[in-house]
PDB file of N, CA and C in Angstrom:
ATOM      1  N   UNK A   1      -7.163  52.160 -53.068  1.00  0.00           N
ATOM      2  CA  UNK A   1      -7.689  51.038 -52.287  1.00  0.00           C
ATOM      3  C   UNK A   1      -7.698  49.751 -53.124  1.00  0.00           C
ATOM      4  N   UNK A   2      -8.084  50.146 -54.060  1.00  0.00           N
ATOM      5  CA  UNK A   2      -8.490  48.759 -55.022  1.00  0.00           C
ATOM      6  C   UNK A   2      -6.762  48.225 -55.350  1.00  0.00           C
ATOM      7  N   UNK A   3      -6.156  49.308 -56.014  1.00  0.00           N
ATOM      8  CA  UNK A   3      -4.897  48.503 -56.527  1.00  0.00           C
ATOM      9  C   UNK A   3      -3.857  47.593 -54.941  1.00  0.00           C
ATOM     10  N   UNK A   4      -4.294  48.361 -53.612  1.00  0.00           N
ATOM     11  CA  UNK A   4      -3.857  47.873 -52.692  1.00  0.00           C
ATOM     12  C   UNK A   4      -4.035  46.187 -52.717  1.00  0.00           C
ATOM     13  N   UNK A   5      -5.265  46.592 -52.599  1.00  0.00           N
ATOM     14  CA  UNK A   5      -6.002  44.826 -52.058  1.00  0.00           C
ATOM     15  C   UNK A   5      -5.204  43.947 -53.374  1.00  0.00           C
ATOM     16  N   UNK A   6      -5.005  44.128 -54.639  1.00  0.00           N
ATOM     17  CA  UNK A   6      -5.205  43.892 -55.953  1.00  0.00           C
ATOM     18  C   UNK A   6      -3.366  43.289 -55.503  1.00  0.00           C
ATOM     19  N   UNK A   7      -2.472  44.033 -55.126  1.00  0.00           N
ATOM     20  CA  UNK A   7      -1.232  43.624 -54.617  1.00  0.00           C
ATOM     21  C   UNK A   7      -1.103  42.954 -53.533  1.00  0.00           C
ATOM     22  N   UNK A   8      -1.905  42.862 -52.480  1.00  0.00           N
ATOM     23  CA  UNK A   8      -2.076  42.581 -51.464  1.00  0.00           C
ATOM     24  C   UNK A   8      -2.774  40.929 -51.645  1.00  0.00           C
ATOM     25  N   UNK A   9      -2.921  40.936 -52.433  1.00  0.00           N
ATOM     26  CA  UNK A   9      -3.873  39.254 -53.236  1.00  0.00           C
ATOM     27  C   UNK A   9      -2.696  38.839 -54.403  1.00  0.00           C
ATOM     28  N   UNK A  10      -1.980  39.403 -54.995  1.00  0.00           N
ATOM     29  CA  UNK A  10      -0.438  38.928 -55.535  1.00  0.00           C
ATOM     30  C   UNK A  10       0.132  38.547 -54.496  1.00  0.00           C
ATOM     31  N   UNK A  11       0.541  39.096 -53.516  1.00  0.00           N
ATOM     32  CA  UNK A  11       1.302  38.659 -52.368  1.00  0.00           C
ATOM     33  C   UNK A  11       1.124  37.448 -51.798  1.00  0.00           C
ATOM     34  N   UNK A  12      -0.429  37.200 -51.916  1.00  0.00           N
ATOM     35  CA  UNK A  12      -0.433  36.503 -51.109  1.00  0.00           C
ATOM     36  C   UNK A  12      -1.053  35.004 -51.570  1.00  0.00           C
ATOM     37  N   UNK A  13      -1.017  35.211 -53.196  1.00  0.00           N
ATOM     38  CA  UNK A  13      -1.019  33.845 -53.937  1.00  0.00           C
ATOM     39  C   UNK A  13       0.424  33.030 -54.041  1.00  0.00           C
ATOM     40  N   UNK A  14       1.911  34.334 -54.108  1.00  0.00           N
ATOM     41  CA  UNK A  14       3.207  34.250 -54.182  1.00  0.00           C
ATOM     42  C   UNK A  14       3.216  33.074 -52.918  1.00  0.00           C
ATOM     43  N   UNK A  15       2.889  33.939 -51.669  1.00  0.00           N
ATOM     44  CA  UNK A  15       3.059  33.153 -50.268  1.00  0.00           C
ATOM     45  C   UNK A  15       2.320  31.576 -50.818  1.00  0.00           C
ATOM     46  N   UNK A  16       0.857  31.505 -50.728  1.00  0.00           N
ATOM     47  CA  UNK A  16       0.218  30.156 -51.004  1.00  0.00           C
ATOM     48  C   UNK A  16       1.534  28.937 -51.526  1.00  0.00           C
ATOM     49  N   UNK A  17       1.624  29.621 -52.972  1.00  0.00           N
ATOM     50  CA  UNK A  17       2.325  28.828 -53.798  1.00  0.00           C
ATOM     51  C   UNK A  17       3.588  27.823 -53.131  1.00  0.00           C
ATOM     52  N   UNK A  18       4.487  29.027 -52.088  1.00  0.00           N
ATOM     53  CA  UNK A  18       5.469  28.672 -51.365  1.00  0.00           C
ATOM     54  C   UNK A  18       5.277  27.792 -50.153  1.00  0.00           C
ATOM     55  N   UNK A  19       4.533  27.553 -49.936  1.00  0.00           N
ATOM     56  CA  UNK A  19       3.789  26.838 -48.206  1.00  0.00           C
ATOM     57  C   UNK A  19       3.365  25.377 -48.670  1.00  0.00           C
ATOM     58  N   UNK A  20       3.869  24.658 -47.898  1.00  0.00           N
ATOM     59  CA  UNK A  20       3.895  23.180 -48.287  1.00  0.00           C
ATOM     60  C   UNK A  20       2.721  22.593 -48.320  1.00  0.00           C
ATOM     61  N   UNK A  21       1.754  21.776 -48.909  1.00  0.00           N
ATOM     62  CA  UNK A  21       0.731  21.249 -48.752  1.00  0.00           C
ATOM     63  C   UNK A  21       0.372  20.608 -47.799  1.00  0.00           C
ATOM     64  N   UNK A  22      -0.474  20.288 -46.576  1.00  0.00           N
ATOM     65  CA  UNK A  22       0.110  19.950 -44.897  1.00  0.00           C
ATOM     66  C   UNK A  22      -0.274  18.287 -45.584  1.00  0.00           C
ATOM     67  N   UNK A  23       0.977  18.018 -44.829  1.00  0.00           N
ATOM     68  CA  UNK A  23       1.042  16.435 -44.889  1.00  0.00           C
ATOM     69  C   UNK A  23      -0.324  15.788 -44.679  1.00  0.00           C
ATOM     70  N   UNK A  24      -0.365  14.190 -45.293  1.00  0.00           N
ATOM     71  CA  UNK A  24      -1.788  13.663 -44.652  1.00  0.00           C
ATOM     72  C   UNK A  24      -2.996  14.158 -45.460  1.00  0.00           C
ATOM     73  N   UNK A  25      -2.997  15.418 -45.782  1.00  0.00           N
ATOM     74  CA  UNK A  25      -4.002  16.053 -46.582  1.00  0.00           C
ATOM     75  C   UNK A  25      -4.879  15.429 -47.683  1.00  0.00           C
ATOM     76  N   UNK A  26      -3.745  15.402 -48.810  1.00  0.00           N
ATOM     77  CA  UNK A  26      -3.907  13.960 -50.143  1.00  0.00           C
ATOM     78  C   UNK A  26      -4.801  13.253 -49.678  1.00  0.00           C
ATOM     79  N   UNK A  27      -6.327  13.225 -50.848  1.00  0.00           N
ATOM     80  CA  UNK A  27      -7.399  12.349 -50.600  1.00  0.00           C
ATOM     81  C   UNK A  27      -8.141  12.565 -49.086  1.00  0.00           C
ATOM     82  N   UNK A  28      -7.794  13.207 -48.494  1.00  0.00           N
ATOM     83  CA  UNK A  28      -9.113  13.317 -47.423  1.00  0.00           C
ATOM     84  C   UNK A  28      -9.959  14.443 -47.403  1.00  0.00           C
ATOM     85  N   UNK A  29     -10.817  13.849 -46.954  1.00  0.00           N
ATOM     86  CA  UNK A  29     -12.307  14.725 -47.349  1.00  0.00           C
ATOM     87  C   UNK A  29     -12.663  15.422 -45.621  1.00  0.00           C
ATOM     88  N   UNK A  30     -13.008  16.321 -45.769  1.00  0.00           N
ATOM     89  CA  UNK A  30     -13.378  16.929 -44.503  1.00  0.00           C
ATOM     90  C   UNK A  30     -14.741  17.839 -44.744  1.00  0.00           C
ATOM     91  N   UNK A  31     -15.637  17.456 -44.101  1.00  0.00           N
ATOM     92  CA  UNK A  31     -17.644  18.118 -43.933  1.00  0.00           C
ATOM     93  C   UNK A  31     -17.374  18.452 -45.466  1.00  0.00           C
ATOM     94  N   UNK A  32     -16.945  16.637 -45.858  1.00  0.00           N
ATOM     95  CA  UNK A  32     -17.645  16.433 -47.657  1.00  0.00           C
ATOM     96  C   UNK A  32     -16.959  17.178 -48.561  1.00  0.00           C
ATOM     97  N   UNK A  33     -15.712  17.965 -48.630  1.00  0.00           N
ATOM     98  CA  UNK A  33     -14.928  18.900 -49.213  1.00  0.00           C
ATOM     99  C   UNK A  33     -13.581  17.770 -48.998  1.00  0.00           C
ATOM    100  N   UNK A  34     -13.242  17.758 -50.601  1.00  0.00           N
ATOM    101  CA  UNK A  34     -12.156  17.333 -50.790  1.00  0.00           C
ATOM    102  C   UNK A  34     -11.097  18.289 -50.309  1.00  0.00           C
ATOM    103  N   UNK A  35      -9.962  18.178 -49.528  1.00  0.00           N
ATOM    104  CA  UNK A  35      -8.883  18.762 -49.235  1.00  0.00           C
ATOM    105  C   UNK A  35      -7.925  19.589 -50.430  1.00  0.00           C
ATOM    106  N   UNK A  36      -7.569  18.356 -50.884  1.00  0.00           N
ATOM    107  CA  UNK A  36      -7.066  19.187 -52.354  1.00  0.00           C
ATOM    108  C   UNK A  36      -7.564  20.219 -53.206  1.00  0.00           C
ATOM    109  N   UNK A  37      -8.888  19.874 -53.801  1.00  0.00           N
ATOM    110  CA  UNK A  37     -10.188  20.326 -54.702  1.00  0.00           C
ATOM    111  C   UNK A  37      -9.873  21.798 -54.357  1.00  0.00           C
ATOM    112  N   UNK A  38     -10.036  21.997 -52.418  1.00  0.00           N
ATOM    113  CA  UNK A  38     -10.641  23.251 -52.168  1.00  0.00           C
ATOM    114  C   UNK A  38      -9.314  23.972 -51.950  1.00  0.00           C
ATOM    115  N   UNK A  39      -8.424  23.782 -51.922  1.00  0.00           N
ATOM    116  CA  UNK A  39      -6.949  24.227 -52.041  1.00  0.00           C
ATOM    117  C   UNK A  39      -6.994  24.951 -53.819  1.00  0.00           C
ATOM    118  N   UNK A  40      -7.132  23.794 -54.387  1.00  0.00           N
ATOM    119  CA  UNK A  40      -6.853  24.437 -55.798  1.00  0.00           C
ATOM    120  C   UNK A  40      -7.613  25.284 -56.474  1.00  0.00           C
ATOM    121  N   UNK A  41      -8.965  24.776 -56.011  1.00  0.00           N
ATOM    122  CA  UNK A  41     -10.370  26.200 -56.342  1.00  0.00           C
ATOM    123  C   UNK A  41      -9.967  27.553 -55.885  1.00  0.00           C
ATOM    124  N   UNK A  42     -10.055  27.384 -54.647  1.00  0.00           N
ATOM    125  CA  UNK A  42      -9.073  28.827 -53.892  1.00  0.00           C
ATOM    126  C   UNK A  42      -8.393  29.815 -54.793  1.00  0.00           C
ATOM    127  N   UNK A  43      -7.514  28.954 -55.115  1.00  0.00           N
ATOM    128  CA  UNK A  43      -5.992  29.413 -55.672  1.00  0.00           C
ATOM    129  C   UNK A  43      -5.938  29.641 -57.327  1.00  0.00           C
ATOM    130  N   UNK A  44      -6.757  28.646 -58.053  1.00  0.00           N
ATOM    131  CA  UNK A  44      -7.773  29.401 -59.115  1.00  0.00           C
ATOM    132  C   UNK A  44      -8.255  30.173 -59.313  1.00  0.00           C
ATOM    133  N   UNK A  45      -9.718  30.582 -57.915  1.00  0.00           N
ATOM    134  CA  UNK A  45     -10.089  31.779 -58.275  1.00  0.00           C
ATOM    135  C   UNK A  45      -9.331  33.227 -58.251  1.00  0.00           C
ATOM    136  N   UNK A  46      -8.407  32.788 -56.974  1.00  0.00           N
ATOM    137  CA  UNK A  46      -7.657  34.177 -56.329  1.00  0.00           C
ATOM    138  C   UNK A  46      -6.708  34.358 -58.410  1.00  0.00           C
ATOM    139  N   UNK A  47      -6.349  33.389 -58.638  1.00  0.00           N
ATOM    140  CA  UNK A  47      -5.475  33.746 -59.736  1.00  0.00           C
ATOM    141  C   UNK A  47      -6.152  34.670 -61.056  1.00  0.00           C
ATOM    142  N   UNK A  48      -7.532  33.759 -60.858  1.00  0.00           N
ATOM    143  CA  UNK A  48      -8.585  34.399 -62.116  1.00  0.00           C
ATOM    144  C   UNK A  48      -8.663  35.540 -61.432  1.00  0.00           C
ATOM    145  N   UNK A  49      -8.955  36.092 -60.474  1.00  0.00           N
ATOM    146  CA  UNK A  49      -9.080  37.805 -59.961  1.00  0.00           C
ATOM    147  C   UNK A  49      -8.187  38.820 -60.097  1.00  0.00           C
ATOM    148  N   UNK A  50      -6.792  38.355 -60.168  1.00  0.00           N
ATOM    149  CA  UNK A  50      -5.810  38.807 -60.762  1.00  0.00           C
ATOM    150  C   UNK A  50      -5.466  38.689 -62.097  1.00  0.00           C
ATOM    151  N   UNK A  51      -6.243  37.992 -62.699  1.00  0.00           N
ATOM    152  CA  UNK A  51      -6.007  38.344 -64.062  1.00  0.00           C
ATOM    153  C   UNK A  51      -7.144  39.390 -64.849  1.00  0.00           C
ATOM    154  N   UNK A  52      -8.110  39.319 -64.116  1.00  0.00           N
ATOM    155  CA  UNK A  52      -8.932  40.284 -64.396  1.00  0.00           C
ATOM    156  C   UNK A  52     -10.548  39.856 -63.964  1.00  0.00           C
ATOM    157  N   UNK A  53     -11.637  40.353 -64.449  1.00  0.00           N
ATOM    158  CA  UNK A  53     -12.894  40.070 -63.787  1.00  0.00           C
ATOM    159  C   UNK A  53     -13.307  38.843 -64.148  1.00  0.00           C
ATOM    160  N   UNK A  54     -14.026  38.192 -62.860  1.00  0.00           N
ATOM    161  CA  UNK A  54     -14.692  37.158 -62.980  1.00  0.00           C
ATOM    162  C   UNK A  54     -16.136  37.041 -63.787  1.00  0.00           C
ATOM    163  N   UNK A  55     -16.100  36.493 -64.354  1.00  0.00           N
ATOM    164  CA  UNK A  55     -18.008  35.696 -65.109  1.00  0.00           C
ATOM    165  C   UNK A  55     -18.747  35.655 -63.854  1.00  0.00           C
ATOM    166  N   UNK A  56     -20.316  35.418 -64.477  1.00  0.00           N
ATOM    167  CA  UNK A  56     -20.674  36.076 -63.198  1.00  0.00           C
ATOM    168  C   UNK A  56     -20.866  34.480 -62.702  1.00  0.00           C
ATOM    169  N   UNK A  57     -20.656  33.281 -63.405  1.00  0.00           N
ATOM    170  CA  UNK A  57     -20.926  31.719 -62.957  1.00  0.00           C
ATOM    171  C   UNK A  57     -19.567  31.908 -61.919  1.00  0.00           C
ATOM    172  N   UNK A  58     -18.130  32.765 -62.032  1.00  0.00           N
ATOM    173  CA  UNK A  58     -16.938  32.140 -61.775  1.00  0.00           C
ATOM    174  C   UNK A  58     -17.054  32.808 -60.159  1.00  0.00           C
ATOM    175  N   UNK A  59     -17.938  34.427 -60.214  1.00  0.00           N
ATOM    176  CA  UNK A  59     -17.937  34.705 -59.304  1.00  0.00           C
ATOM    177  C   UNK A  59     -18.957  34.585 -58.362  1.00  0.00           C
ATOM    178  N   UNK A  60     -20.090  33.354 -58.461  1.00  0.00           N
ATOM    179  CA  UNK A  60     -20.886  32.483 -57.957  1.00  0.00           C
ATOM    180  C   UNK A  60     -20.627  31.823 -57.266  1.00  0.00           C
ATOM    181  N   UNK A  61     -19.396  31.166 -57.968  1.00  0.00           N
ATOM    182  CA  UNK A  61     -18.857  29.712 -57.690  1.00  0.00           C
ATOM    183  C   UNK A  61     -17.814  30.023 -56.301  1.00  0.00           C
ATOM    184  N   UNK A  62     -17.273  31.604 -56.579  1.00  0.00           N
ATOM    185  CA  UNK A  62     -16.070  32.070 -55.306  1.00  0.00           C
ATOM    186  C   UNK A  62     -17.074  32.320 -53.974  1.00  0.00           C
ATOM    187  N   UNK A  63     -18.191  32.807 -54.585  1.00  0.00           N
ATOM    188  CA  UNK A  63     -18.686  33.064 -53.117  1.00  0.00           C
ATOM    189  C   UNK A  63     -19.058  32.128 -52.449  1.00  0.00           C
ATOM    190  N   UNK A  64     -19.873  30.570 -53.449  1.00  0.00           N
ATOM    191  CA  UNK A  64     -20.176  29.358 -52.520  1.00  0.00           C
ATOM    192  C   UNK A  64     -18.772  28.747 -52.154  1.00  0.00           C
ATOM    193  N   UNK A  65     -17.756  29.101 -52.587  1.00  0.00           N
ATOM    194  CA  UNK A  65     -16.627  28.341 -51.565  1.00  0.00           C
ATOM    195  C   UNK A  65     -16.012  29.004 -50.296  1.00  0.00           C
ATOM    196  N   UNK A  66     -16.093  30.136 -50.421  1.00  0.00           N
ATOM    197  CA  UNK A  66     -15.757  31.385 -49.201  1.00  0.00           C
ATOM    198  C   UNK A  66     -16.057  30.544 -47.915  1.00  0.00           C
ATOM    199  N   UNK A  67     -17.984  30.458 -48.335  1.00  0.00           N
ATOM    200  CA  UNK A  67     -18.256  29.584 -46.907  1.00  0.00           C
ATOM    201  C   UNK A  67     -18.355  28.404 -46.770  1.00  0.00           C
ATOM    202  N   UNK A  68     -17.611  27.759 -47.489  1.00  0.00           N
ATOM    203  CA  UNK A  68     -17.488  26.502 -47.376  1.00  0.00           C
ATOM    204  C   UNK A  68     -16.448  26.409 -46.435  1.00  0.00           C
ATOM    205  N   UNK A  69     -15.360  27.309 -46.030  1.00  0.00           N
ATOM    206  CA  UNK A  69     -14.809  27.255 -45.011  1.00  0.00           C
ATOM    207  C   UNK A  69     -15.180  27.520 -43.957  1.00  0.00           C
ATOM    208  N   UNK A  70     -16.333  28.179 -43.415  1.00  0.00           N
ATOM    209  CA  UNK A  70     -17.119  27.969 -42.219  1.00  0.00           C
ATOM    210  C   UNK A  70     -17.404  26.808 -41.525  1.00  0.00           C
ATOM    211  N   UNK A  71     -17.536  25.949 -42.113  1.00  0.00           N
ATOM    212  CA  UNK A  71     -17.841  24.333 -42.358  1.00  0.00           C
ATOM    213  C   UNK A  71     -16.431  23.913 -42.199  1.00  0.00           C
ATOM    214  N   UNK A  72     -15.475  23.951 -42.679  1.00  0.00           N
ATOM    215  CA  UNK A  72     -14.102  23.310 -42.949  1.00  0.00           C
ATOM    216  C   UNK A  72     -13.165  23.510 -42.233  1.00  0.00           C
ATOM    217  N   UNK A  73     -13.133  24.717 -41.627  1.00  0.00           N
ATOM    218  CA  UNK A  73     -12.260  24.843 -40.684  1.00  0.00           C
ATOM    219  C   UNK A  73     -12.342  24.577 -39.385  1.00  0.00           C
ATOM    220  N   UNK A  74     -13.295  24.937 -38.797  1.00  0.00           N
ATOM    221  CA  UNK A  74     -13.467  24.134 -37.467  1.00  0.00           C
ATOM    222  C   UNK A  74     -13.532  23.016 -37.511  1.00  0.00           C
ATOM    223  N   UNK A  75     -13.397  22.112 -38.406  1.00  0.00           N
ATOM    224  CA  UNK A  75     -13.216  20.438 -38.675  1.00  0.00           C
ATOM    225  C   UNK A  75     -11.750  19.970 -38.543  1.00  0.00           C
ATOM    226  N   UNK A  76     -10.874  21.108 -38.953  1.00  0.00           N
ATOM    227  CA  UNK A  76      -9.608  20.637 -38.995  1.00  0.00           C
ATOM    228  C   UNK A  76      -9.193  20.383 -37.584  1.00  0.00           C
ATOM    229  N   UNK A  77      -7.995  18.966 -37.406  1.00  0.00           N
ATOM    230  CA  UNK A  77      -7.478  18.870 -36.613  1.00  0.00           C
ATOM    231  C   UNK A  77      -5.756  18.875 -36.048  1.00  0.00           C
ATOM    232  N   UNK A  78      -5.669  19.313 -37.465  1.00  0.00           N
ATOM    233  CA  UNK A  78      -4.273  19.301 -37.263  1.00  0.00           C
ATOM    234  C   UNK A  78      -4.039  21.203 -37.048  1.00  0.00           C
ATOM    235  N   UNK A  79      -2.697  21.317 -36.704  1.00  0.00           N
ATOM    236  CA  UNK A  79      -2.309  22.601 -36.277  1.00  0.00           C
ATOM    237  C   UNK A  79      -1.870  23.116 -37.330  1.00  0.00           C
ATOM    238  N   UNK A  80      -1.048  22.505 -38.421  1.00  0.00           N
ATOM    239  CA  UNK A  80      -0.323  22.992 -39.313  1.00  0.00           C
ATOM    240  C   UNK A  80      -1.818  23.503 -40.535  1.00  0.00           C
ATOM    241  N   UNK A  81      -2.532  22.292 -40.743  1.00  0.00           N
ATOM    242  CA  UNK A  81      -3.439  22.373 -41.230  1.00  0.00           C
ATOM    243  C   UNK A  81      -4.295  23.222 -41.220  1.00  0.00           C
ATOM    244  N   UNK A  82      -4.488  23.618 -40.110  1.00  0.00           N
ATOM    245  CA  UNK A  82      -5.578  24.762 -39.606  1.00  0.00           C
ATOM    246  C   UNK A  82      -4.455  26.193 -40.735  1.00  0.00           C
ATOM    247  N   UNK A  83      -3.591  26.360 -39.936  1.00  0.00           N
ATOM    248  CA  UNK A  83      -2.621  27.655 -40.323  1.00  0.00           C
ATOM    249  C   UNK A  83      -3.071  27.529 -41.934  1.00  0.00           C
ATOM    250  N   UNK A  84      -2.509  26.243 -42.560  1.00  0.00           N
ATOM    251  CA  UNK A  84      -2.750  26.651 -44.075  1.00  0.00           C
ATOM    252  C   UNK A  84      -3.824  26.599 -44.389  1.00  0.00           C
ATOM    253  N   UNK A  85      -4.962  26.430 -44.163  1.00  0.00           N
ATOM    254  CA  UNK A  85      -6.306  26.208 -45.011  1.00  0.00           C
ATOM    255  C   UNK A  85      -6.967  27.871 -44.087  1.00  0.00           C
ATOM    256  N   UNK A  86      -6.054  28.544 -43.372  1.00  0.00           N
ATOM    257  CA  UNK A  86      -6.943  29.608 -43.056  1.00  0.00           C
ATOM    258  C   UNK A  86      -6.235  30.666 -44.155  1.00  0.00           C
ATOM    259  N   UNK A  87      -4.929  30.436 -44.333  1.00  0.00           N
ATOM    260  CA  UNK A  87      -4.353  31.386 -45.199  1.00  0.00           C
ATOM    261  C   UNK A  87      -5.011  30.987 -46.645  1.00  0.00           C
ATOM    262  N   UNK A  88      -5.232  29.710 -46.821  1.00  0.00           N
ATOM    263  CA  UNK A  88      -6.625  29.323 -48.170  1.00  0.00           C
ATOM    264  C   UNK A  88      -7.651  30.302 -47.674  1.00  0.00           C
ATOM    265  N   UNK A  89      -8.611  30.699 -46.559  1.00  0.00           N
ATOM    266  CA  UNK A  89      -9.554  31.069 -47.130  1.00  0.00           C
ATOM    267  C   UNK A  89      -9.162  32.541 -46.889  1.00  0.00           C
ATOM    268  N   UNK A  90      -8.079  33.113 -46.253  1.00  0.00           N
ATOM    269  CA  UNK A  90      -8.327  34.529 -46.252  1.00  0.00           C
ATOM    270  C   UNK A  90      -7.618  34.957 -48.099  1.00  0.00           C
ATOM    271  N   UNK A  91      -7.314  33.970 -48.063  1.00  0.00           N
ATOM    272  CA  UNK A  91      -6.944  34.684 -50.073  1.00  0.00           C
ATOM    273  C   UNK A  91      -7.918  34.472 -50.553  1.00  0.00           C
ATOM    274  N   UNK A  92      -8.810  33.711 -50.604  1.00  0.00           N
ATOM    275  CA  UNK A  92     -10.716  33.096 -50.953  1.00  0.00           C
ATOM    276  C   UNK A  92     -11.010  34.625 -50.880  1.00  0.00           C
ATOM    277  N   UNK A  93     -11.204  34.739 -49.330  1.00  0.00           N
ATOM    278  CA  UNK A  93     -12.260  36.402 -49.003  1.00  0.00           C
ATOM    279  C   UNK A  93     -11.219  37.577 -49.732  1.00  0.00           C
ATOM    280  N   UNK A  94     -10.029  37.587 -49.575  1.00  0.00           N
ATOM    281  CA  UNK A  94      -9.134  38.652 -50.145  1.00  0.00           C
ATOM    282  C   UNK A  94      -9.417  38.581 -51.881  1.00  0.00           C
ATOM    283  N   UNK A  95      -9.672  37.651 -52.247  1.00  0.00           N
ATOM    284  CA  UNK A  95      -9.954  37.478 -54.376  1.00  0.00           C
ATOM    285  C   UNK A  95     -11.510  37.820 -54.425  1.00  0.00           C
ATOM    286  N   UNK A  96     -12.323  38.080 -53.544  1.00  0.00           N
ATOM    287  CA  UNK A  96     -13.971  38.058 -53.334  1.00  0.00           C
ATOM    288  C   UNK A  96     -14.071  39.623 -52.900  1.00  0.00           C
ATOM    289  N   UNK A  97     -13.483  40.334 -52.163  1.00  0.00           N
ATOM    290  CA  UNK A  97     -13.344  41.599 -51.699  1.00  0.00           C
ATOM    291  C   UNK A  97     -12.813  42.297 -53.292  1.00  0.00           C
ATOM    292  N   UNK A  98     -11.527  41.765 -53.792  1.00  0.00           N
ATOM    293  CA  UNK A  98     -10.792  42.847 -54.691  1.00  0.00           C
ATOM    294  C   UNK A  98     -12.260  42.760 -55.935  1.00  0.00           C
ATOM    295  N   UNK A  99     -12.701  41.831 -56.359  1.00  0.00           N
ATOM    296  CA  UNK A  99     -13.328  41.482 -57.779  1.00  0.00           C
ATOM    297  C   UNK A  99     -15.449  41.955 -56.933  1.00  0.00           C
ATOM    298  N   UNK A 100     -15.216  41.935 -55.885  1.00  0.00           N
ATOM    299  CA  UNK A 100     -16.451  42.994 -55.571  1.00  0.00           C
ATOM    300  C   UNK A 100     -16.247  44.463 -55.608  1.00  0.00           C
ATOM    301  N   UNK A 101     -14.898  45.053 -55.143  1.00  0.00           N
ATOM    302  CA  UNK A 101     -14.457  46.550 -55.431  1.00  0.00           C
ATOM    303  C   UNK A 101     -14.180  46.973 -56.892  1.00  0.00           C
ATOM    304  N   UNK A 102     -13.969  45.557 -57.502  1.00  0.00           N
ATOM    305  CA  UNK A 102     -13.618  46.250 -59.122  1.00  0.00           C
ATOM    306  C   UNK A 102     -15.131  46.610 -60.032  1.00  0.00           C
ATOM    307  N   UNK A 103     -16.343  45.911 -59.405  1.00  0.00           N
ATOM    308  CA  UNK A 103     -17.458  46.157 -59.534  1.00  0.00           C
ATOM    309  C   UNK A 103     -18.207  47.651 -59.619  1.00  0.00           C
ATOM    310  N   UNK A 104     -17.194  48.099 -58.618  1.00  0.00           N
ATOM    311  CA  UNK A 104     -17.905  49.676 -58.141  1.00  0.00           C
ATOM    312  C   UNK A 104     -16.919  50.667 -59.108  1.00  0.00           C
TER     313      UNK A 104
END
C-alpha cells in the first residue's frame, strides 16, 4: 500500500511538473493565497515526501495548506485553472496520506 501511494505521488509530481502554469495566474492572489506561493509549496512538500519523512514543523506546515484549498478552489474562476490547482491539491492530500502511512 504504502510503496503504491509512494509511486503513485512520483507520478504525479512527473505530471505537475509537465502542465503549464494557467495563464493570468503570475501575481494574483486568491482568499489571500498567492497563486504561485501555493503551487510551489505543494510541489515542495509532495517532493520532500518523496524524498523521505517530513519534520514535524514541515509536516504542520502540509497539513495547514491541504485546507487552504477549501478556501481556494471554489474561488477559482477560470476552467483551466480550476483543473490545475485541483491536480495541486490532490498531490497536497496524496504527499499528506503517503508521509501519514509512513508513520504507522
Amino acid at each position: 500500500m504504502f510503496e503504491e501511494k509512494l509511486d503513485a505521488l512520483s507520478r504525479m509530481t512527473t505530471e505537475h511538473m509537465a502542465l503549464p502554469f494557467p495563464p493570468g495566474f503570475r501575481g494574483l492572489d486568491i482568499e489571500d493565497q498567492d497563486m504561485v506561493m501555493l503551487d510551489a509549496d505543494a510541489y515542495g512538500y509532495a517532493a520532500s515526501v518523496l524524498k523521505g519523512p517530513l519534520t514535524e514543523q514541515r509536516r504542520a506546515g502540509l497539513t495547514r495548506m491541504t485546507a487552504v484549498f477549501d478556501k481556494v478552489l471554489p474561488a477559482i474562476d477560470d476552467e483551466y485553472g480550476t483543473r490545475y490547482y485541483t491536480h495541486v491539491r490532490d498531490m497536497a492530500l496524496l504527499a499528506a496520506e503517503v508521509e501519514n502511512l509512513r508513520e504507522k
